[in-house]
N, C-alpha and C. Protein backbone atom coordinates (compact mmCIF):
# COMPACT_ATOMS: atom_id res chain seq x y z
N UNK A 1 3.25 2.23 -25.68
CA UNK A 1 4.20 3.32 -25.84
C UNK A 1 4.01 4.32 -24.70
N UNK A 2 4.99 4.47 -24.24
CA UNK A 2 5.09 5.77 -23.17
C UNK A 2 4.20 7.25 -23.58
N UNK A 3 3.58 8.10 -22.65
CA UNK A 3 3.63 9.09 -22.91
C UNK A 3 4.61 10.39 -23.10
N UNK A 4 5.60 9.74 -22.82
CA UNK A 4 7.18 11.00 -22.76
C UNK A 4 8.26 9.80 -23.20
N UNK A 5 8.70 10.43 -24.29
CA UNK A 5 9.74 9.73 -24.49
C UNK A 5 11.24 9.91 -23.93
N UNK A 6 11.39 10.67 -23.30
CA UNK A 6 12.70 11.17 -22.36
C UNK A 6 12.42 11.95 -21.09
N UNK A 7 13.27 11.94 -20.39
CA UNK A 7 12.84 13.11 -19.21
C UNK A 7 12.78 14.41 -19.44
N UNK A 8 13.61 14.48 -20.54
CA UNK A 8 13.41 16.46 -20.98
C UNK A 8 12.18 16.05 -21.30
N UNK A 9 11.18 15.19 -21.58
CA UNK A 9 10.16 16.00 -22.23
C UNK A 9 9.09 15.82 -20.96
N UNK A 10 9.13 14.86 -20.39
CA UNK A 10 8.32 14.43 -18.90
C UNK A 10 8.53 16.45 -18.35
N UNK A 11 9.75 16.37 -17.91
CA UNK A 11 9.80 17.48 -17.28
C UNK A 11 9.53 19.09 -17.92
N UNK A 12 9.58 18.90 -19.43
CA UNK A 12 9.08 20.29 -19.76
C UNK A 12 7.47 20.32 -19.76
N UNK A 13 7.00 19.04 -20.11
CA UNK A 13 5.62 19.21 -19.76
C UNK A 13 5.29 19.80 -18.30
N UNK A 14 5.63 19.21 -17.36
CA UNK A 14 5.21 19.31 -16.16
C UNK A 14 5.29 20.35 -15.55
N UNK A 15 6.88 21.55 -16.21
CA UNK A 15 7.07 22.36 -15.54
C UNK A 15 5.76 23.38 -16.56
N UNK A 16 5.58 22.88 -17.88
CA UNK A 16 4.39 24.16 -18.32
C UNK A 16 3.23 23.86 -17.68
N UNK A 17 2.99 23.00 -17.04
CA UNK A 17 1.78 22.48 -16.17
C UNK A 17 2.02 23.05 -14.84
N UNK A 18 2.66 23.27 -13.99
CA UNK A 18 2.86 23.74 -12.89
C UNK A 18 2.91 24.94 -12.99
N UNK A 19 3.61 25.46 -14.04
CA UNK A 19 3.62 27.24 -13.64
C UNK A 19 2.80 27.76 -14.31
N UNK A 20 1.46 26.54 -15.23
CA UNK A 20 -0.01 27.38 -15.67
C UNK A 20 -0.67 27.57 -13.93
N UNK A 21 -0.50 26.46 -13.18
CA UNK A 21 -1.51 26.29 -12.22
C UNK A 21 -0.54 27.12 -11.14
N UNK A 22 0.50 27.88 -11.09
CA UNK A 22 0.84 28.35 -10.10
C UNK A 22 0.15 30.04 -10.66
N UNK A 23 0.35 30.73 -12.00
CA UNK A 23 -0.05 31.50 -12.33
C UNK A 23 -1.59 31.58 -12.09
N UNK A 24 -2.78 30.51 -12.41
CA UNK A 24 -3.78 30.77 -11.82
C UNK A 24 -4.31 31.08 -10.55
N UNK A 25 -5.12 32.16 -9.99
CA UNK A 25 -4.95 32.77 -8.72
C UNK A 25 -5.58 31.88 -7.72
N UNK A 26 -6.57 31.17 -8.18
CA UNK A 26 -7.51 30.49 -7.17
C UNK A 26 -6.66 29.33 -6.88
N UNK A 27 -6.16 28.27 -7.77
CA UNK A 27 -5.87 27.04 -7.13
C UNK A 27 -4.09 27.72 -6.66
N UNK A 28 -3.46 28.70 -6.93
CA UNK A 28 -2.23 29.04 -6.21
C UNK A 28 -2.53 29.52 -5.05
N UNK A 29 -3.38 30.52 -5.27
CA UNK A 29 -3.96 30.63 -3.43
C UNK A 29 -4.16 29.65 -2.35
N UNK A 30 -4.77 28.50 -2.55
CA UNK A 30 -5.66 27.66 -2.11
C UNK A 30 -4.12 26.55 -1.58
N UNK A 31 -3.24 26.74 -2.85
CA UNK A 31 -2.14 25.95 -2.40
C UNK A 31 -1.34 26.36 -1.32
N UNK A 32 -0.92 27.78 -1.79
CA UNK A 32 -0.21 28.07 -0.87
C UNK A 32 -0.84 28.46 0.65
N UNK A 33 -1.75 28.70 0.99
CA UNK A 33 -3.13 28.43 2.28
C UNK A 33 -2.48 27.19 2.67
N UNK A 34 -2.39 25.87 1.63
CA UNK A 34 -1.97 24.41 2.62
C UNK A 34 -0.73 24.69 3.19
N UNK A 35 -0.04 25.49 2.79
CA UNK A 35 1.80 25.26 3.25
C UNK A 35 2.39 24.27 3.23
N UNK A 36 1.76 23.25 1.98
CA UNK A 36 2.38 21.55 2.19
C UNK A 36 3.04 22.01 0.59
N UNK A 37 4.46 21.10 0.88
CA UNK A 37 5.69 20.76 0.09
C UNK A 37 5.51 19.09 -0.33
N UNK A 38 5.39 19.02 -1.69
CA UNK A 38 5.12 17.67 -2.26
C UNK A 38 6.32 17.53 -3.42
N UNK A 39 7.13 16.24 -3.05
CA UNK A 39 7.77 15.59 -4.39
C UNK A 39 7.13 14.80 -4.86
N UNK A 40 7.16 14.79 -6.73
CA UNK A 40 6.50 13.69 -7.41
C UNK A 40 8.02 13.33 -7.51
N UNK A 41 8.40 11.48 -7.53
CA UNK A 41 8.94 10.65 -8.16
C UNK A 41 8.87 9.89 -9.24
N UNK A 42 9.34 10.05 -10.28
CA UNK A 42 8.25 9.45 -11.66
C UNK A 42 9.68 8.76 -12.36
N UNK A 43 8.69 7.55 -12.89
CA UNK A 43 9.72 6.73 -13.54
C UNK A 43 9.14 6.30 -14.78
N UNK A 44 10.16 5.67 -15.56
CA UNK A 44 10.38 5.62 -16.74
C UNK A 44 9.58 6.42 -17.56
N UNK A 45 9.77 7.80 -17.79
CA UNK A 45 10.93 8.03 -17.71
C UNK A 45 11.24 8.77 -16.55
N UNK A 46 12.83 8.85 -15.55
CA UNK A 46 13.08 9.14 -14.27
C UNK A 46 12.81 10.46 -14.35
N UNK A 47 12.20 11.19 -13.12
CA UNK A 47 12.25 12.72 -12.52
C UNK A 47 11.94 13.21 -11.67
N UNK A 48 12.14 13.76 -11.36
CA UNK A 48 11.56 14.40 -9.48
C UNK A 48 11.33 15.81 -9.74
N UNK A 49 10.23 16.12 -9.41
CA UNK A 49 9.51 17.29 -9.04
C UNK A 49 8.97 17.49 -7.85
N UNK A 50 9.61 19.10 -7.78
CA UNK A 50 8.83 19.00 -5.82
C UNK A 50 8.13 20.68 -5.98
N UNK A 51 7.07 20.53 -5.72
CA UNK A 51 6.32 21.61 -5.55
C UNK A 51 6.26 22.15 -4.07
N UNK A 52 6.54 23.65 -3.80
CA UNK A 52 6.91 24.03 -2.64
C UNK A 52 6.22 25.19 -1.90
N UNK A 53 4.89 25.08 -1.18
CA UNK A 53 4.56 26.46 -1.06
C UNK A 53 4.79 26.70 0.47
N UNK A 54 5.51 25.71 1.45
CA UNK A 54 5.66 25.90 2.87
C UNK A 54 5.80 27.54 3.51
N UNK A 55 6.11 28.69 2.43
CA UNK A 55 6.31 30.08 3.24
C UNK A 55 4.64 30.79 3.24
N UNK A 56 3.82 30.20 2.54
CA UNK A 56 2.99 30.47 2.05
C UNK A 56 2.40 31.94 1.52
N UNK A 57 3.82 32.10 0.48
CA UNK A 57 3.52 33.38 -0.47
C UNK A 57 4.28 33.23 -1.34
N UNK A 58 4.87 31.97 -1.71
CA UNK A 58 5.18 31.82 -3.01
C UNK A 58 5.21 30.40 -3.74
N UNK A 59 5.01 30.09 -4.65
CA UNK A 59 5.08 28.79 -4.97
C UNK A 59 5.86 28.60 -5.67
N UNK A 60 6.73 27.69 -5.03
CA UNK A 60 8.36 27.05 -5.62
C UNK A 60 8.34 25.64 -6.77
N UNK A 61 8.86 25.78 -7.68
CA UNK A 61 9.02 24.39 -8.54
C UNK A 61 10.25 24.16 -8.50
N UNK A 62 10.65 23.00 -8.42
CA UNK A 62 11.94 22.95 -8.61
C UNK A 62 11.73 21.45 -9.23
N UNK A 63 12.75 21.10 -10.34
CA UNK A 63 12.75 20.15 -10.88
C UNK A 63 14.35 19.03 -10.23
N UNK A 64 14.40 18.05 -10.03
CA UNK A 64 15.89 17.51 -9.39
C UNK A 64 16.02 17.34 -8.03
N UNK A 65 16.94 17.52 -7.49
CA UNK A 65 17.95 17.28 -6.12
C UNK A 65 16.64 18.02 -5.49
N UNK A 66 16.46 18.54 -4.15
CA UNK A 66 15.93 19.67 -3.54
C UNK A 66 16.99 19.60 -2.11
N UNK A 67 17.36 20.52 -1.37
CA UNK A 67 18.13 20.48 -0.26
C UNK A 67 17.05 20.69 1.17
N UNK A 68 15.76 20.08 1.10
CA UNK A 68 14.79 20.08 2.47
C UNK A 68 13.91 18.94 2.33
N UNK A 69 13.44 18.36 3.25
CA UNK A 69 12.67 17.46 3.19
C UNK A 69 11.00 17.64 2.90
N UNK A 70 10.34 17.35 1.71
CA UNK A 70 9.38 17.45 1.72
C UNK A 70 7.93 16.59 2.63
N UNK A 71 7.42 17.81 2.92
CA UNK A 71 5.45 17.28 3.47
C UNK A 71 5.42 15.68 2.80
N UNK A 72 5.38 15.67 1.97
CA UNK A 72 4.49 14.26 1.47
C UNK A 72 5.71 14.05 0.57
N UNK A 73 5.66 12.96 0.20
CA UNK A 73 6.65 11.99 -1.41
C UNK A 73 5.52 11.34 -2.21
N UNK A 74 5.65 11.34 -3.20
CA UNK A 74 4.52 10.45 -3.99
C UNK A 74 5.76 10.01 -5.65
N UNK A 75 5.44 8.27 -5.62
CA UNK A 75 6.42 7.75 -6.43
C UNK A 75 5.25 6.77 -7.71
N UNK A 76 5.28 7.38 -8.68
CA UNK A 76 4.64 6.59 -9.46
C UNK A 76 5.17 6.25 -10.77
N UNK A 77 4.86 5.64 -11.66
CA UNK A 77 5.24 5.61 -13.33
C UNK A 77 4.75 7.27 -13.49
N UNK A 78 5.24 7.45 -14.58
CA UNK A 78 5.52 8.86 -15.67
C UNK A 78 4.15 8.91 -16.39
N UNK A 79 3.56 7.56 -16.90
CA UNK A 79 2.26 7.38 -17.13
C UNK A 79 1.32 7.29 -16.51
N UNK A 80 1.56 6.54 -15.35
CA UNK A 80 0.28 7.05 -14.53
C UNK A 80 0.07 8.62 -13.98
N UNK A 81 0.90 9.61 -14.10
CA UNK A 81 0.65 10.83 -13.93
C UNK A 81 -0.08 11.62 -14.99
N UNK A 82 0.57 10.98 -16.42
CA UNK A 82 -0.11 11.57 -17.60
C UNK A 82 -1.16 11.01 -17.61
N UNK A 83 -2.35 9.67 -16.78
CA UNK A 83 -3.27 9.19 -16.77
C UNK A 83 -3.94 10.53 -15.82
N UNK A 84 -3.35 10.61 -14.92
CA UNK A 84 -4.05 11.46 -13.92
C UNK A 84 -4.48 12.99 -14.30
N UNK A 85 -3.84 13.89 -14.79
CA UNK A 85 -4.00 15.03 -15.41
C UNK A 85 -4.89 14.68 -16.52
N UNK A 86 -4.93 13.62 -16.79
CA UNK A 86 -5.91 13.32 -18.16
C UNK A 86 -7.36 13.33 -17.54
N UNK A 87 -7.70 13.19 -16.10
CA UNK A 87 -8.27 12.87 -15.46
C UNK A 87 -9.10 11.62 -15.37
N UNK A 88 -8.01 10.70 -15.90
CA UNK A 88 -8.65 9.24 -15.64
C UNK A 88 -8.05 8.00 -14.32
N UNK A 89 -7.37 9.00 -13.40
CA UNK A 89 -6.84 7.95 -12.14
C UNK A 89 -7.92 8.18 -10.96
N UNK A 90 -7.80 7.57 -10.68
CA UNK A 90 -8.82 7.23 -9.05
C UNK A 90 -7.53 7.56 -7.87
N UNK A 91 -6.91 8.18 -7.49
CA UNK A 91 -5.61 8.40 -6.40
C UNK A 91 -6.15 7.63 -5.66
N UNK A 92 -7.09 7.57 -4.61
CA UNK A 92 -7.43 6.46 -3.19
C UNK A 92 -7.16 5.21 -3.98
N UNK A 93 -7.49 4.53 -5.25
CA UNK A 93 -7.78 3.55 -5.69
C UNK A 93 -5.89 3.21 -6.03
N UNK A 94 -5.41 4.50 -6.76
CA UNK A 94 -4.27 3.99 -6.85
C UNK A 94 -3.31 3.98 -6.17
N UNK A 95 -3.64 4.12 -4.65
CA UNK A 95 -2.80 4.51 -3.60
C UNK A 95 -2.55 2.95 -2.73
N UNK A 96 -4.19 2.54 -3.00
CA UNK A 96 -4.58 1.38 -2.16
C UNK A 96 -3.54 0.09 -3.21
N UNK A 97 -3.78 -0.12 -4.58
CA UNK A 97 -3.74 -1.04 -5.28
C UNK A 97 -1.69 -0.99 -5.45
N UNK A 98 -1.34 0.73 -4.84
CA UNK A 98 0.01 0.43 -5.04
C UNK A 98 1.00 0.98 -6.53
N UNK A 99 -0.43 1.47 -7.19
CA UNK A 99 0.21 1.95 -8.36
C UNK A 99 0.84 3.38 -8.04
N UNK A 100 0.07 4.11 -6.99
CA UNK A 100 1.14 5.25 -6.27
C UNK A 100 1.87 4.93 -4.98
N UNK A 101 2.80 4.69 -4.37
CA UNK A 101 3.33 4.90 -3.14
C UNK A 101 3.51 6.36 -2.67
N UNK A 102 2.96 6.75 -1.21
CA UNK A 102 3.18 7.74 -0.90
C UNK A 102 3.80 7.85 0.45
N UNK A 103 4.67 8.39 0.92
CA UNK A 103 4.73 8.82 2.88
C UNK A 103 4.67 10.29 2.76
N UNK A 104 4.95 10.26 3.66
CA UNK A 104 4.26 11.39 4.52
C UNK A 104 2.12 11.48 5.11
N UNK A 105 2.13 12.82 5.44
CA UNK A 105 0.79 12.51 5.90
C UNK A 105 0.27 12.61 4.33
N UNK A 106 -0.29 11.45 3.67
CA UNK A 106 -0.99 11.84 2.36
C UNK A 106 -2.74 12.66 2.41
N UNK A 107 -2.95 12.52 3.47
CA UNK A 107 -4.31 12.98 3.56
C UNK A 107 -4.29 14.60 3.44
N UNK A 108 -3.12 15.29 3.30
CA UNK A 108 -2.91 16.51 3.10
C UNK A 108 -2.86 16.57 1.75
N UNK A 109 -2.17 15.65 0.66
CA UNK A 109 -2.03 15.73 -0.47
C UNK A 109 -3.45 15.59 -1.58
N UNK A 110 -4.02 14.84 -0.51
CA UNK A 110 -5.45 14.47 -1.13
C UNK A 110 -6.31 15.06 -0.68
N UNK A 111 -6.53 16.17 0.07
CA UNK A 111 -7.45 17.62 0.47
C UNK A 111 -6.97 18.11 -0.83
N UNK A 112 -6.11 18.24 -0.93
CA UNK A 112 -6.14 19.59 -2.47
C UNK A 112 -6.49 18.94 -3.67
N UNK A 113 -6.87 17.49 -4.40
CA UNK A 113 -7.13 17.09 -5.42
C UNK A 113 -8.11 18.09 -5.88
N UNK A 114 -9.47 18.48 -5.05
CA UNK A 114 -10.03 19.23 -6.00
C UNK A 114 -9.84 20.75 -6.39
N UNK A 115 -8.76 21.15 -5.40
CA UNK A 115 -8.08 22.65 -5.76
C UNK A 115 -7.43 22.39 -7.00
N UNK A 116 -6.95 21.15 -7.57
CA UNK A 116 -5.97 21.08 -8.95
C UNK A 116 -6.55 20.95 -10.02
N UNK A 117 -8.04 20.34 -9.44
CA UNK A 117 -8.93 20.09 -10.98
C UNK A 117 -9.17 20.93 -11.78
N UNK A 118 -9.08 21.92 -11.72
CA UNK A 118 -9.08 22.89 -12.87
C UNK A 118 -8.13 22.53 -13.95
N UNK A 119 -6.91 22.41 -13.30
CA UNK A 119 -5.82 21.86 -14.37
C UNK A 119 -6.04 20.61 -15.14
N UNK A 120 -6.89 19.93 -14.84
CA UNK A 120 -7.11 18.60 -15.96
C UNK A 120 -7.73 19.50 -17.51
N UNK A 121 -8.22 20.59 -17.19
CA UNK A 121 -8.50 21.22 -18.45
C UNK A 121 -7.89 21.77 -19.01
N UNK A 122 -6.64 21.98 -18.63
CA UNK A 122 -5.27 22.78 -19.71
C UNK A 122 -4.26 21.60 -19.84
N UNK A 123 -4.74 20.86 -19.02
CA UNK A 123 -3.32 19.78 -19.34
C UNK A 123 -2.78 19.18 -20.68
N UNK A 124 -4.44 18.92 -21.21
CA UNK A 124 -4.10 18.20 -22.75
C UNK A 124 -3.32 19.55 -23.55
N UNK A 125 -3.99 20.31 -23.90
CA UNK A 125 -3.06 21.46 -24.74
C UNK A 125 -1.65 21.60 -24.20
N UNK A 126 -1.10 21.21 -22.98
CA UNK A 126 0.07 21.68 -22.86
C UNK A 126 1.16 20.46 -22.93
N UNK A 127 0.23 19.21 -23.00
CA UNK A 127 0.63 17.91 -23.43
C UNK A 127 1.18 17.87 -24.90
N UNK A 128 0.04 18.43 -25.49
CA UNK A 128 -0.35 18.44 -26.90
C UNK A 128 0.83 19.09 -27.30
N UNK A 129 1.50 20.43 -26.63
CA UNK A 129 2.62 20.92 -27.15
C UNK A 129 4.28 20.03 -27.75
N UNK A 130 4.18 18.85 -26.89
CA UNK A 130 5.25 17.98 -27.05
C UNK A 130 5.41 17.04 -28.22
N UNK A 131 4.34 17.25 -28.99
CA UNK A 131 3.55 15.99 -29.94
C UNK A 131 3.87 16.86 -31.44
């Protein structure tokens, strides 16, 4: 069984997950310091999220279309993301094996893994909200 049973719910999770970790000061700082713009592509169920801090003083979510080309793309299942916030994915491992596809320079995307880890510890409660 899926972890989201529709995209409203993929995406309301994600957006209470993004704007916990944009509200926290350290890993929003640290993000917006990279000035890198990342879309997630997530399927079944479909959605695109692009996180945006390129001015580096604000951090943008936008869920859908976006009208600029993002730093990095990253395209995975809907579950392997809810694996990852769970903190049970290996990214190099699932990058190599194909369970993520990414372009752009990904080595930018994967400097900040440990600026996000904080968020594997609010994720379940805000998971938990959908249940």
């Amino acid at each position: 069984m899926s972890a989201f049973k529709n995209t409203e719910e993929l995406n309301r999770v994600l957006l209470m997950l993004w704007d916990a970790i944009r509200e926290d000061e350290q890993m929003s700082s640290q993000l917006l310091q990279s000035k890198i713009s990342i879309s997630f592509y997530y399927k079944e169920p479909e959605s695109k999220l692009t996180v945006d801090c390129t001015d580096g003083n604000e951090m943008k979510i936008y869920v859908g279309e976006i009208n600029f080309k993002p730093v990095v793309e990253m395209y995975m299942k809907s579950d392997l993301a809810h694996d990852f916030w769970l903190g049970k994915v290996n990214i190099p491992l699932a990058l190599i094996s194909g369970k993520i596809v990414s372009k752009g320079p990904v080595n930018k995307a994967l400097a900040l893994l440990p600026v996000i880890k904080p968020a594997f510890n609010f994720y379940p409660e805000i998971y938990k909200t959908i249940s």
